[in-house]
C-alpha atoms as a PDB file:
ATOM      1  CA  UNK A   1     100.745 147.607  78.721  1.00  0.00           C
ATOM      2  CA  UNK A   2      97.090 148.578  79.522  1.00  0.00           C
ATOM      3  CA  UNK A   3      97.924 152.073  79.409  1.00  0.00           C
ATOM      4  CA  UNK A   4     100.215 152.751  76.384  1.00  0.00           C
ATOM      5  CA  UNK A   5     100.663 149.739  73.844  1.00  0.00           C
ATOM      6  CA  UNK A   6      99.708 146.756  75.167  1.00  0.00           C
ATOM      7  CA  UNK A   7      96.009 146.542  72.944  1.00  0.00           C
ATOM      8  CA  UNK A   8      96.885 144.556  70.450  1.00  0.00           C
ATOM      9  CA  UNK A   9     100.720 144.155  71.260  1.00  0.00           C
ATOM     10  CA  UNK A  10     101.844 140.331  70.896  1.00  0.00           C
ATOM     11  CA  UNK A  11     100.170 139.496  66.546  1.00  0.00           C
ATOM     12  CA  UNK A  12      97.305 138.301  68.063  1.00  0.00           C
ATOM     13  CA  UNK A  13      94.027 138.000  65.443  1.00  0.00           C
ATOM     14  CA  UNK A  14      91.587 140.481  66.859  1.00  0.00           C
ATOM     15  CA  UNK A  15      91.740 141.662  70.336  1.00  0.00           C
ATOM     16  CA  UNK A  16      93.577 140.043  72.963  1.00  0.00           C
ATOM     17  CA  UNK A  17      91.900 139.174  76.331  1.00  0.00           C
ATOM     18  CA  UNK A  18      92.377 141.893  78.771  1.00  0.00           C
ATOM     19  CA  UNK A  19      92.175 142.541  82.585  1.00  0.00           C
ATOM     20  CA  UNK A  20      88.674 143.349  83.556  1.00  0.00           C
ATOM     21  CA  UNK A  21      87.880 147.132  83.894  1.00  0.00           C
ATOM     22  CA  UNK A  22      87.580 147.026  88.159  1.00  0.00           C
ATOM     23  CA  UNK A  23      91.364 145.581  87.799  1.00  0.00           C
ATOM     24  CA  UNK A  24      92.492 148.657  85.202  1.00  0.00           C
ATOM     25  CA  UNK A  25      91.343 150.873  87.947  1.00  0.00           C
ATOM     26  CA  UNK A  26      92.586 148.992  90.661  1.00  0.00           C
ATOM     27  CA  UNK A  27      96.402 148.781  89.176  1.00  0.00           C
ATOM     28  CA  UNK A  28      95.687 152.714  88.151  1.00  0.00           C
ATOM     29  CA  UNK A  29      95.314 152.921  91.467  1.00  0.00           C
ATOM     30  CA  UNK A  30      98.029 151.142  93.283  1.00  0.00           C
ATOM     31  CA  UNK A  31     100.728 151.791  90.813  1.00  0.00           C
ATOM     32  CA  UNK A  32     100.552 155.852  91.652  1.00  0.00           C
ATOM     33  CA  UNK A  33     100.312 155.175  95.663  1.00  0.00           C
ATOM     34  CA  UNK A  34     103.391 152.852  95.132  1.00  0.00           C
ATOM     35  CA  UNK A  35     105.323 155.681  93.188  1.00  0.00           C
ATOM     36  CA  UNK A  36     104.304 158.010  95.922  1.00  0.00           C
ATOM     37  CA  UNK A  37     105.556 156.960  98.795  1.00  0.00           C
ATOM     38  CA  UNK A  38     109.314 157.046  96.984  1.00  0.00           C
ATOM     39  CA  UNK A  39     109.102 160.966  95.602  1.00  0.00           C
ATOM     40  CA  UNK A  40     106.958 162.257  98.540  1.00  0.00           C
ATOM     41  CA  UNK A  41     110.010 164.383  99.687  1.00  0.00           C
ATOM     42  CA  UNK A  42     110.325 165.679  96.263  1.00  0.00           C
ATOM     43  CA  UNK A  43     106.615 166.911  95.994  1.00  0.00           C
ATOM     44  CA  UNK A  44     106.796 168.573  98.965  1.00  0.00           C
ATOM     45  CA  UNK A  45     110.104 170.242  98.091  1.00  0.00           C
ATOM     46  CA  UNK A  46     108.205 171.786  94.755  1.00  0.00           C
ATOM     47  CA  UNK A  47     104.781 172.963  96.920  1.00  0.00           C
ATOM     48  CA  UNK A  48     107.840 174.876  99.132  1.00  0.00           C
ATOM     49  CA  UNK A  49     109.592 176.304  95.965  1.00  0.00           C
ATOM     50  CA  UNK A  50     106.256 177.091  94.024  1.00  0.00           C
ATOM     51  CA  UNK A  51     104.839 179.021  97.624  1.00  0.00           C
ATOM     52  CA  UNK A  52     108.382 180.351  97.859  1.00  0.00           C
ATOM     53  CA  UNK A  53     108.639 184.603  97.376  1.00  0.00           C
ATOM     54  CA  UNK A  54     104.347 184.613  97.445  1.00  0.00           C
ATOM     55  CA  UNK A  55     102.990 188.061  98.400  1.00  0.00           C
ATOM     56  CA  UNK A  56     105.720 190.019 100.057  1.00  0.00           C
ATOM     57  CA  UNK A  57     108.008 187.102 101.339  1.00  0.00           C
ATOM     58  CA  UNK A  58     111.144 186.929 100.094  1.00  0.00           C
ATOM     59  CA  UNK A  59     112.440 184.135  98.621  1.00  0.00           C
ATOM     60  CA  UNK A  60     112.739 181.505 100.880  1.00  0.00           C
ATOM     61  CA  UNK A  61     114.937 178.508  99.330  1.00  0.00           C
ATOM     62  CA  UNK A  62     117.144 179.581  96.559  1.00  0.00           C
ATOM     63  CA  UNK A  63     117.885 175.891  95.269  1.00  0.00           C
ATOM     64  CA  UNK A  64     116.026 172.814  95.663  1.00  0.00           C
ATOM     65  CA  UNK A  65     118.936 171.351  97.514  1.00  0.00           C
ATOM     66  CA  UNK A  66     118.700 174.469  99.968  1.00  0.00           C
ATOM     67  CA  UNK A  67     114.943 174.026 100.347  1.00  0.00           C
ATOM     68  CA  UNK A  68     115.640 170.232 101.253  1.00  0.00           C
ATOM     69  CA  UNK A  69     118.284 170.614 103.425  1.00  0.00           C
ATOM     70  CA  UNK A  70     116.378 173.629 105.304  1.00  0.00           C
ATOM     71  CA  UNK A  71     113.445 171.332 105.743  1.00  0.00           C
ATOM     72  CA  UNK A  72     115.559 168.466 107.217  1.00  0.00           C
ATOM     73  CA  UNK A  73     117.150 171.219 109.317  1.00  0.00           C
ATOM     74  CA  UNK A  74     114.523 172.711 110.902  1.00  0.00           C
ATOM     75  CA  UNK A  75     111.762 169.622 110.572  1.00  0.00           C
ATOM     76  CA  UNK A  76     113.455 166.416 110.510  1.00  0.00           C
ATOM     77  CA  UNK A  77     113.686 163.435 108.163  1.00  0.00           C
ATOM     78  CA  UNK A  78     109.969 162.911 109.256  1.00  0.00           C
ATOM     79  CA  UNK A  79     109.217 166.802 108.262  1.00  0.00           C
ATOM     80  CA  UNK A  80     109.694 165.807 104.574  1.00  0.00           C
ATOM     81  CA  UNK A  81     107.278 163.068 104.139  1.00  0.00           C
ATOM     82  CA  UNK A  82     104.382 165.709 105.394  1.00  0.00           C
ATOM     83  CA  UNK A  83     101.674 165.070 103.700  1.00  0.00           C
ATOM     84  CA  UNK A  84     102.457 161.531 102.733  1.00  0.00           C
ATOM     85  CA  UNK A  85      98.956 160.383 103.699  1.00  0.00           C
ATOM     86  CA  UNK A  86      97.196 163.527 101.349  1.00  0.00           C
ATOM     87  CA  UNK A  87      99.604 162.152  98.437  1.00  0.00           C
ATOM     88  CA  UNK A  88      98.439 158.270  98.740  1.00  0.00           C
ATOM     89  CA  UNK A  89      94.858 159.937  99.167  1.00  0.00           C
ATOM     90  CA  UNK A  90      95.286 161.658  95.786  1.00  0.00           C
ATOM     91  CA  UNK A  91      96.263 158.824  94.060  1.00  0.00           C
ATOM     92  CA  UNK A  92      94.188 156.912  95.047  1.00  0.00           C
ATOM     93  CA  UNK A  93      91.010 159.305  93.716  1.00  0.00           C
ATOM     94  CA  UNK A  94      93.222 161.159  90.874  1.00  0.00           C
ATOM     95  CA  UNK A  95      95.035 157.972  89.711  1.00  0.00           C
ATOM     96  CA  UNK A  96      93.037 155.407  89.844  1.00  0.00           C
ATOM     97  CA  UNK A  97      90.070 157.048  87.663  1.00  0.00           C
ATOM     98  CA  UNK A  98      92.683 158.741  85.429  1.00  0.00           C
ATOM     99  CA  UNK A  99      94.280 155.587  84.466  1.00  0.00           C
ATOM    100  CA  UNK A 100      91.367 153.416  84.206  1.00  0.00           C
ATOM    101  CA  UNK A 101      89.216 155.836  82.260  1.00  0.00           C
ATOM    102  CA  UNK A 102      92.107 156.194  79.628  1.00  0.00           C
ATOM    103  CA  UNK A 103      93.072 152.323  79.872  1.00  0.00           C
ATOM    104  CA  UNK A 104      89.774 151.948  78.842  1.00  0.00           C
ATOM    105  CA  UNK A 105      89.127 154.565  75.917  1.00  0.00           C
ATOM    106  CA  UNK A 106      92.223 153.011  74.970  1.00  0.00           C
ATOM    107  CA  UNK A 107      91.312 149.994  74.386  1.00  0.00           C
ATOM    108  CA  UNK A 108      87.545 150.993  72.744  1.00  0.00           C
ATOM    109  CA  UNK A 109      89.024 153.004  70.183  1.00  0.00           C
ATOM    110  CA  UNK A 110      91.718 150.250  69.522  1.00  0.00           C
ATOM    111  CA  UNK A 111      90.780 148.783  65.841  1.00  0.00           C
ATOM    112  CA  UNK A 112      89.572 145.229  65.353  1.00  0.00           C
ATOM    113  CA  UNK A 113      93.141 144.412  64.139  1.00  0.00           C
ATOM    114  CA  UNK A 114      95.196 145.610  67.061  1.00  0.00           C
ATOM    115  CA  UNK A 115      95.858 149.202  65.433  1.00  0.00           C
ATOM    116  CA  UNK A 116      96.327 151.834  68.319  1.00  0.00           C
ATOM    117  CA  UNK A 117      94.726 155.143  68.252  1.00  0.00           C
ATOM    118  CA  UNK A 118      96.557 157.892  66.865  1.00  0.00           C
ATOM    119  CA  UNK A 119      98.697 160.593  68.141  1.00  0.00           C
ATOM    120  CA  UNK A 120      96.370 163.388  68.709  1.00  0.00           C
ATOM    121  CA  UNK A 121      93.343 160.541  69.478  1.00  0.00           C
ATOM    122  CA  UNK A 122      95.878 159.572  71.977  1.00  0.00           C
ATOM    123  CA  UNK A 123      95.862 163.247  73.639  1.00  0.00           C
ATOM    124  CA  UNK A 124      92.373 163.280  73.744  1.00  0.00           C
ATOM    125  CA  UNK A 125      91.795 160.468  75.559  1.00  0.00           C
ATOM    126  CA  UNK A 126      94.540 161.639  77.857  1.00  0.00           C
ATOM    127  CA  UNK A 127      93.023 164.769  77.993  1.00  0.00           C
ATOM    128  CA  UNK A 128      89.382 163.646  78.870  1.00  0.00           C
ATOM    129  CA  UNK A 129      90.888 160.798  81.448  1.00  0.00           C
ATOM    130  CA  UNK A 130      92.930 163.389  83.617  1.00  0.00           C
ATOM    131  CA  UNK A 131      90.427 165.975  83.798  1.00  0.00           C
ATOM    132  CA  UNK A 132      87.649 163.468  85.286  1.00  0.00           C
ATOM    133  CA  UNK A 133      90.712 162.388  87.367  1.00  0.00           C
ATOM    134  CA  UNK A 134      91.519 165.513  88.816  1.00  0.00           C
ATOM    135  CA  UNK A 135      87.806 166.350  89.572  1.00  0.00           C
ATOM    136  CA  UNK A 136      87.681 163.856  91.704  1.00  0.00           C
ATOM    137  CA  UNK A 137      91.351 164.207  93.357  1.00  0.00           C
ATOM    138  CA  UNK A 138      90.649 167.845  93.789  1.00  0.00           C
ATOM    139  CA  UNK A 139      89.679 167.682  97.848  1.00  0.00           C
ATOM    140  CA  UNK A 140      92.750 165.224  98.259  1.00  0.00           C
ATOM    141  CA  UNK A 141      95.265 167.619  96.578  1.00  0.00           C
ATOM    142  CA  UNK A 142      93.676 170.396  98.374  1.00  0.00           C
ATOM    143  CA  UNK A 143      94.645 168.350 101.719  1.00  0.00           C
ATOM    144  CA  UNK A 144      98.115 167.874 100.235  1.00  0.00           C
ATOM    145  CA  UNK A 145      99.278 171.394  99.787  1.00  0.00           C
ATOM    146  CA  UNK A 146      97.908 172.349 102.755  1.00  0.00           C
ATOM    147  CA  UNK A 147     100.215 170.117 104.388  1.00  0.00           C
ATOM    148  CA  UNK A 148     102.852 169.893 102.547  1.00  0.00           C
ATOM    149  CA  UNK A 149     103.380 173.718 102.922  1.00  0.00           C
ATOM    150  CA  UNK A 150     102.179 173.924 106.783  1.00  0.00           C
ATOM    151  CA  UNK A 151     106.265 173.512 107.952  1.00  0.00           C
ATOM    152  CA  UNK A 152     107.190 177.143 106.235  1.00  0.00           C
ATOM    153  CA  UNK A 153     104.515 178.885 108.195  1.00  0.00           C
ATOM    154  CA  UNK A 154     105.391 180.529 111.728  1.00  0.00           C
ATOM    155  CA  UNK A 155     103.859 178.110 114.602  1.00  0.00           C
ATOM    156  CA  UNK A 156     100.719 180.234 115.213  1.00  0.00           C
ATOM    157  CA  UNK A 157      99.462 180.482 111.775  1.00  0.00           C
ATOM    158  CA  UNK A 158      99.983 176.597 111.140  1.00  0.00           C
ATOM    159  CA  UNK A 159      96.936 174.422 110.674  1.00  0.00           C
ATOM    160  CA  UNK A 160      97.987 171.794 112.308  1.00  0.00           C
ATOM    161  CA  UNK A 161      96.081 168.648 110.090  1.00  0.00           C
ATOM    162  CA  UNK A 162      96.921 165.166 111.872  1.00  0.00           C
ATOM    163  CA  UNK A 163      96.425 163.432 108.478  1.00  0.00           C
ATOM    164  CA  UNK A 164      94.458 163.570 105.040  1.00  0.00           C
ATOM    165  CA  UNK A 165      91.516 163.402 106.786  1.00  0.00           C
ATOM    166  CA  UNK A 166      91.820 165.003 109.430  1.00  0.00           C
ATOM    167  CA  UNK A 167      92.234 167.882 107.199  1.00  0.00           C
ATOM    168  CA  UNK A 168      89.337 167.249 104.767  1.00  0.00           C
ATOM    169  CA  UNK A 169      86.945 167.262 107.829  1.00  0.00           C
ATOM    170  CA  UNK A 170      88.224 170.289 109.097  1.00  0.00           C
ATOM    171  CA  UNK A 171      88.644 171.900 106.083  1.00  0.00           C
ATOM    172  CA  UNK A 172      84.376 170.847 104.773  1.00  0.00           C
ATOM    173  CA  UNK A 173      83.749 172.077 109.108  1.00  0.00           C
ATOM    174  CA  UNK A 174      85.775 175.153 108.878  1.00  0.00           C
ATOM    175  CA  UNK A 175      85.373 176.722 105.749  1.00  0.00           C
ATOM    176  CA  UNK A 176      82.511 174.712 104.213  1.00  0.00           C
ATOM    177  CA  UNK A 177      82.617 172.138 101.594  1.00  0.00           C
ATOM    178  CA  UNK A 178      82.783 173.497  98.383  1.00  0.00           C
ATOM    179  CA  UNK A 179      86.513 174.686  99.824  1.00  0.00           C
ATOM    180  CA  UNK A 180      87.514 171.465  99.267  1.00  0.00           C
ATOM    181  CA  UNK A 181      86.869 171.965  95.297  1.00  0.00           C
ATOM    182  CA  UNK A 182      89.114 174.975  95.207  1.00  0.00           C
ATOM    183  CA  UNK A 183      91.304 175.561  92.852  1.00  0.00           C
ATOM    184  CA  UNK A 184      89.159 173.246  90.642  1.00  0.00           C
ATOM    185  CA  UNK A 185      89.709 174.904  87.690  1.00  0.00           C
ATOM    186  CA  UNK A 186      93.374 174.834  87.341  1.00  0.00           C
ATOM    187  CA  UNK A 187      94.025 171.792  88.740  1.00  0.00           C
ATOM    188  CA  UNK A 188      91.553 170.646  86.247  1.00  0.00           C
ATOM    189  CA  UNK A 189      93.341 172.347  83.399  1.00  0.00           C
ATOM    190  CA  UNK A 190      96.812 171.046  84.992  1.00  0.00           C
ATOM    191  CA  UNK A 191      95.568 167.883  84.708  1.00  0.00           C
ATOM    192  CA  UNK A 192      94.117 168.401  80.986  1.00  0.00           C
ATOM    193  CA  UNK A 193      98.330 169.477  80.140  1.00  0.00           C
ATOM    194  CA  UNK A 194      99.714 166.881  81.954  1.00  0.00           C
ATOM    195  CA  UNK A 195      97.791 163.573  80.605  1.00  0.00           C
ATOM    196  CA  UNK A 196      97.816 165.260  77.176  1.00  0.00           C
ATOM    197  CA  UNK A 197     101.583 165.506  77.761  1.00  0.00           C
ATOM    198  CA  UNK A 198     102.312 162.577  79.709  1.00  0.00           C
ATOM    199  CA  UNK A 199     100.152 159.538  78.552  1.00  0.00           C
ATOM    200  CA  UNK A 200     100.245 160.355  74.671  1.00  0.00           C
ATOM    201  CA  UNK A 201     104.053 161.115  75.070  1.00  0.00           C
ATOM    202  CA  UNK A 202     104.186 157.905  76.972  1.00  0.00           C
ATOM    203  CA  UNK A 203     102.858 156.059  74.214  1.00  0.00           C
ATOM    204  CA  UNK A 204     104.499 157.777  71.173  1.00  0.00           C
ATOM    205  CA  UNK A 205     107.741 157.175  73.033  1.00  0.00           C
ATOM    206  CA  UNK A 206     107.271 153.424  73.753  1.00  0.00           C
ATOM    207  CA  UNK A 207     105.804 153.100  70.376  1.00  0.00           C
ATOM    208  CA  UNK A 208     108.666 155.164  68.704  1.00  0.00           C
ATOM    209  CA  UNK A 209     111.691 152.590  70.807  1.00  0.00           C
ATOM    210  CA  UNK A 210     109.698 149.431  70.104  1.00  0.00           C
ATOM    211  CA  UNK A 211     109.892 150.354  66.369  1.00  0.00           C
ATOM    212  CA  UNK A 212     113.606 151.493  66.343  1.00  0.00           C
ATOM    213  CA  UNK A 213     114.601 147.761  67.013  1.00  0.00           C
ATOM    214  CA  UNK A 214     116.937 148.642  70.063  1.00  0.00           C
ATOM    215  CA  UNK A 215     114.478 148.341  72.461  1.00  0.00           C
ATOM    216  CA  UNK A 216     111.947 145.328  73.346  1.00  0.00           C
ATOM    217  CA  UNK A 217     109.094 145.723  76.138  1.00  0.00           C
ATOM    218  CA  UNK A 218     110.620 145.539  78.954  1.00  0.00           C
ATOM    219  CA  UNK A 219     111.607 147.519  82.152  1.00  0.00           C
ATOM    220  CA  UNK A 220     114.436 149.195  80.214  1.00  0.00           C
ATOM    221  CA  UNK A 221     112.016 150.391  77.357  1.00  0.00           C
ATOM    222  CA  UNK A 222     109.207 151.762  79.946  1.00  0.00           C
ATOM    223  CA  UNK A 223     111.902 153.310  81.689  1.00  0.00           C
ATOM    224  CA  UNK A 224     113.069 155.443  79.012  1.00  0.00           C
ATOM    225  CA  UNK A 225     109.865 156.067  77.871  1.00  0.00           C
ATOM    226  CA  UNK A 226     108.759 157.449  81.126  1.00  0.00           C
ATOM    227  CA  UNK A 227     111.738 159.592  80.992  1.00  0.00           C
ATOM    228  CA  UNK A 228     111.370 161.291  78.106  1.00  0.00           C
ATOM    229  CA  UNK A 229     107.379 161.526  79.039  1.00  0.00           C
ATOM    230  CA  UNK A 230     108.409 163.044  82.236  1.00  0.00           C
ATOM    231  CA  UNK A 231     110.748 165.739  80.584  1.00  0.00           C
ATOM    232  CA  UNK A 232     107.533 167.068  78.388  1.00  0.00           C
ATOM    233  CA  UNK A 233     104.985 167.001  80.848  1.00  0.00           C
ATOM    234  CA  UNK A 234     107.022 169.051  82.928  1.00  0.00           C
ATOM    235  CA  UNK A 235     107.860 171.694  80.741  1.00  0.00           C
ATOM    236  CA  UNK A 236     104.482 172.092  79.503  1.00  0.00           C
ATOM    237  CA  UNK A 237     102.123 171.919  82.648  1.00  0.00           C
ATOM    238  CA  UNK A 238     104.146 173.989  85.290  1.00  0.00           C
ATOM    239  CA  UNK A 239     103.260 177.789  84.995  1.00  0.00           C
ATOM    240  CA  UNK A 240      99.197 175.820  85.340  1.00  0.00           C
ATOM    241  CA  UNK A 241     101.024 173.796  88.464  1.00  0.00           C
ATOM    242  CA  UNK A 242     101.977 177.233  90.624  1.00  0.00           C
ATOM    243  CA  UNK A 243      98.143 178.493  89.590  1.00  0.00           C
ATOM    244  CA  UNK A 244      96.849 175.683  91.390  1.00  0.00           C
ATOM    245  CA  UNK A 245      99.341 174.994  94.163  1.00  0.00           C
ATOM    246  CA  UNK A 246      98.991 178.728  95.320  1.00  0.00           C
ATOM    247  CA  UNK A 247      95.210 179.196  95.339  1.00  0.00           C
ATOM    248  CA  UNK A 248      95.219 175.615  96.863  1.00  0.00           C
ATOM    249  CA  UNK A 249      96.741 176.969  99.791  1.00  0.00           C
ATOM    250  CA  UNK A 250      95.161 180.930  99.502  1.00  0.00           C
ATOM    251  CA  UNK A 251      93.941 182.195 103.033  1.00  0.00           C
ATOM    252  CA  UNK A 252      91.709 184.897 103.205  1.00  0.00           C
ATOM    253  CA  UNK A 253      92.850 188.377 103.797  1.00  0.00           C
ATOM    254  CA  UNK A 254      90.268 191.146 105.409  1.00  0.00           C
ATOM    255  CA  UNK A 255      87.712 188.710 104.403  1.00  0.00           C
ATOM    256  CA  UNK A 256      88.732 188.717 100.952  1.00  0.00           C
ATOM    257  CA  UNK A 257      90.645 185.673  98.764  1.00  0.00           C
ATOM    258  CA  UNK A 258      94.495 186.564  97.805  1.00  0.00           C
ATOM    259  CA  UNK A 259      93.880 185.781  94.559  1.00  0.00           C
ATOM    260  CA  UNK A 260      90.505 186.078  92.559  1.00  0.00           C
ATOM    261  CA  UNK A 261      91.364 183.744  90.031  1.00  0.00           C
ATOM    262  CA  UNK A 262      94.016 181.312  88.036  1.00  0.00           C
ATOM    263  CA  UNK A 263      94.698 184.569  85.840  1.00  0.00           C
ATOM    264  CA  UNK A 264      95.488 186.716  88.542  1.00  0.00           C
ATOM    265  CA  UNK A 265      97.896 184.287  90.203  1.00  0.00           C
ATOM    266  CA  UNK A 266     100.175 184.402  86.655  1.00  0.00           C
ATOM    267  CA  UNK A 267      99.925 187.919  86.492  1.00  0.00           C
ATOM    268  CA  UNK A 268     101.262 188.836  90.086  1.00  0.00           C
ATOM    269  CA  UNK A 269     103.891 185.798  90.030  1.00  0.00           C
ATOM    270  CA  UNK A 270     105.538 187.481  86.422  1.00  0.00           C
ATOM    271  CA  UNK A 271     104.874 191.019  88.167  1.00  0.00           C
ATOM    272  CA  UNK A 272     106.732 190.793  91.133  1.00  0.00           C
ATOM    273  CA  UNK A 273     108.352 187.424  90.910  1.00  0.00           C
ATOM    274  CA  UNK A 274     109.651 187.631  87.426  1.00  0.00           C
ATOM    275  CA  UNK A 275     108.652 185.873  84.609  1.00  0.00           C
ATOM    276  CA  UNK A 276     110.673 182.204  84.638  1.00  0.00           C
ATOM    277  CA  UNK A 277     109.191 182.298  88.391  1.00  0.00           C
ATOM    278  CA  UNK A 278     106.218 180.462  86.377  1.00  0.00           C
ATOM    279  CA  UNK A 279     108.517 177.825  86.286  1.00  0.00           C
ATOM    280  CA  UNK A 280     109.837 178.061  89.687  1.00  0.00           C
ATOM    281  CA  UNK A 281     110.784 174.484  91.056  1.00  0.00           C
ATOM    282  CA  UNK A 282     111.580 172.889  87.680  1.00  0.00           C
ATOM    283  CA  UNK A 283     114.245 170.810  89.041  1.00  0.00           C
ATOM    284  CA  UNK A 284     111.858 168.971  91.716  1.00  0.00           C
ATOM    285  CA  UNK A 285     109.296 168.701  89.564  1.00  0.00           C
ATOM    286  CA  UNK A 286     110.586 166.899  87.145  1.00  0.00           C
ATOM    287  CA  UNK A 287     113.004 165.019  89.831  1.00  0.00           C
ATOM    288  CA  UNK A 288     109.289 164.158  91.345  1.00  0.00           C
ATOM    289  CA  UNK A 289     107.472 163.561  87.829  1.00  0.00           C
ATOM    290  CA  UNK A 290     109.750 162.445  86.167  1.00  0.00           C
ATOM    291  CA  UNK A 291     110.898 159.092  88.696  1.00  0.00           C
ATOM    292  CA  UNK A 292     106.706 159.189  89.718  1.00  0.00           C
ATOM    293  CA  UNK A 293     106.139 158.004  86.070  1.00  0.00           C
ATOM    294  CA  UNK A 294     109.001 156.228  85.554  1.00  0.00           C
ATOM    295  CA  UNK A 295     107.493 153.778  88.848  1.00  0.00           C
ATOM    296  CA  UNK A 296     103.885 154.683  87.872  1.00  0.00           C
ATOM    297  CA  UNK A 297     104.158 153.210  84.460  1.00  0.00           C
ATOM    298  CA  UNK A 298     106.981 150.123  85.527  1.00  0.00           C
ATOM    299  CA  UNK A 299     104.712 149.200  88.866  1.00  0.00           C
ATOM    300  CA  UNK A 300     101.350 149.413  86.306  1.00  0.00           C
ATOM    301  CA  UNK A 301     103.388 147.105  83.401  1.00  0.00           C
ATOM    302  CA  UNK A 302     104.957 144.853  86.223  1.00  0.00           C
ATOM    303  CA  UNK A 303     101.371 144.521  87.348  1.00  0.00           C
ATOM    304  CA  UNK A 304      99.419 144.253  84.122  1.00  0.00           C
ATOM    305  CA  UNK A 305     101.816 141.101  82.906  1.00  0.00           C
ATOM    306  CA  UNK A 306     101.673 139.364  86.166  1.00  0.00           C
ATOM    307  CA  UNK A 307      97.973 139.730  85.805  1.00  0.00           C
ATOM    308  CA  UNK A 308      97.825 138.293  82.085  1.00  0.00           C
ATOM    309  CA  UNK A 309     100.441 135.528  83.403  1.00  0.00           C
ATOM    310  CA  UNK A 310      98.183 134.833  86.161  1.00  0.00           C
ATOM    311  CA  UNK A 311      94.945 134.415  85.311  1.00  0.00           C
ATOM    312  CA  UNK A 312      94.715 135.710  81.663  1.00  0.00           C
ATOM    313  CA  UNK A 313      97.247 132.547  79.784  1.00  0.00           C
ATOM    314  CA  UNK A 314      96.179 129.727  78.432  1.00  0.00           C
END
C-alpha cells in the first residue's frame, strides 16, 4: 500500500518501482470521494448532534438513531445526503493533498533496504500531511457544515446554498473571503489529531497483523486495520471536531461572533452542555470514520495494486 506498508513490502533489493507522485494524489483523491458518497448520511447526522443543545437550544436529537430518523421525517431520504457535493469537494482538496503528501514522505524516509519509518516518524509525517490537507480543505468543509446543518434551522434563517459552490461564492460575496478560512485553526489542529491518529495507527496496525502470521495483505487485513485506526482517531480528535464544526457554522450576533475562539467553544460546551458533550456524536462519528477509512484505505489499496498490475509489472 502507498500509504501504510507497501514501500518496500514484497523482499525486493532496494526500492520497488512505485506509482508516480500525480497518481498518489490522484488515488488520495478518489479513494476519499468514493468513501464519501457511502457515509454522507452519517456525517451529516454528527454536524446535527455536534450543533445539537448550542447556545440556548435544547437538545435536539437525543440518539443518533433519533437524529436520523427526525431528518428522514421531516426532510426526506434526499434531506440526508445534504451536503453531498461540499463532502466530495472536501475530499477532493483535503484528501487528495493529505494522502499524497504523506504517501510521499513515506516513501522518502523509507531506508534503502525497504525499512519503514518508525512509529512516532510515522505520526509526524501524518501530522505534517493532514495539516497542509486541511489548509487547503478548509473553504470546502466550511461549505459542508453549512449545509449539512441548514435542515435544523427554521425556514427564514436557512441559507439556502444550491451546491458546494454555490455556497463558496456566496459565502467569499457575502461575508468576504477570508470567511471561507474560518475555523482554520481547529480544523487545522483536528486534522494534526486525526492523521497522527489515523495514518500511523493505520500502519502500526497493518504492520502489527502482517507480523502476527494470521493475516496476509489483503482486503481482510486493511479492513481490520482501518477498524481499529478508526476506533483511535475517533476518540482522540472529537472534543477538536465540535471546536471546528461549531465556529464553522457561527453567525454573528449584534455584530459580534458567538464564539471568539476554539477555547471558548470548549469552555461553554463543558459549561452548559456538560462535560462528555465534548464528545457528543461519538456513535456517528466513528460509524462515519470508522467505515470512511475502512473504504478510504480498501478503494486506495484496490487502486494502488491494480496500478502496479497495470502498468508497474514486468
Amino acid at each position: 500500500m502507498a500509504v501504510a506498508a507497501s514501500p518496500g513490502a514484497g523482499g525486493m533489493e532496494g526500492k520497488p518501482r512505485t506509482s508516480p507522485k500525480s497518481v498518489k494524489f490522484l488515488f488520495g483523491g478518489l479513494a476519499g470521494m468514493g468513501a464519501t458518497v457511502f457515509v454522507q448520511p452519517l456525517d451529516l447526522v454528527k454536524n446535527r448532534m455536534q450543533l445539537s443543545g448550542e447556545g440556548a437550544k435544547t437538545r435536539e436529537y437525543k440518539t443518533s438513531f433519533h437524529a436520523l430518523t427526525s431528518i428522514l421525517k421531516s426532510e426526506g431520504v434526499k434531506g440526508i445526503y445534504t451536503g453531498l457535493s461540499a463532502g466530495l469537494l472536501r475530499q477532493a482538496t483535503y484528501t487528495t493533498t493529505r494522502l499524497g503528501i504523506y504517501t510521499v514522505l513515506f516513501e522518502r524516509l523509507t531506508g534503502a533496504d525497504g525499512t519503514p519509518p518508525g512509529f512516532l516518524l510515522k505520526a509526524v509525517i501524518g501530522m505534517t500531511a493532514g495539516a497542509t490537507g486541511a489548509f487547503v480543505g478548509t473553504p470546502a468543509e466550511v461549505a459542508l457544515i453549512r449545509m449539512t446543518a441548514d435542515g435544523r434551522l427554521p425556514a427564514n434563517e436557512r441559507r439556502g446554498y444550491k451546491n458546494v459552490f454555490n455556497a463558496l461564492i456566496r459565502i467569499a460575496r457575502e461575508e468576504g473571503v477570508p470567511t471561507l478560512w474560518r475555523g482554520c485553526i481547529p480544523t487545522m489542529a483536528r486534522a494534526v489529531v486525526v492523521n497522527a491518529a489515523q495514518l500511523a495507527s493505520y500502519s502500526q496496525s497493518k504492520q502489527f497483523l502482517l507480523d502476527s502470521g494470521y493475516f496476509s495483505d489483503n482486503i481482510l487485513c486493511h479492513f481490520c486495520a482501518s477498524m481499529i485506526s478508526g476506533l483511535v482517531t475517533t476518540a482522540a480528535s472529537m472534543p477538536v471536531d465540535i471546536v471546528k464544526t461549531r465556529i464553522q457554522n457561527m453567525r454573528m450576533i449584534d455584530g459580534k461572533p458567538e464564539y471568539k475562539n476554539g477555547l471558548d467553544v470548549l469552555l461553554k460546551v463543558v459549561r452548559y452542555e456538560g462535560f462528555f458533550s465534548l464528545w457528543k456524536g461519538f456513535t456517528p462519528y466513528y460509524a462515519r470514520l470508522g467505515p470512511h477509512t475502512v473504504l478510504t484505505f480498501i478503494f486506495l489499496e484496490q487502486m494502488n495494486k491494480a496500478y502496479k498490475r497495470l502498468f508497474l509489472s514486468g
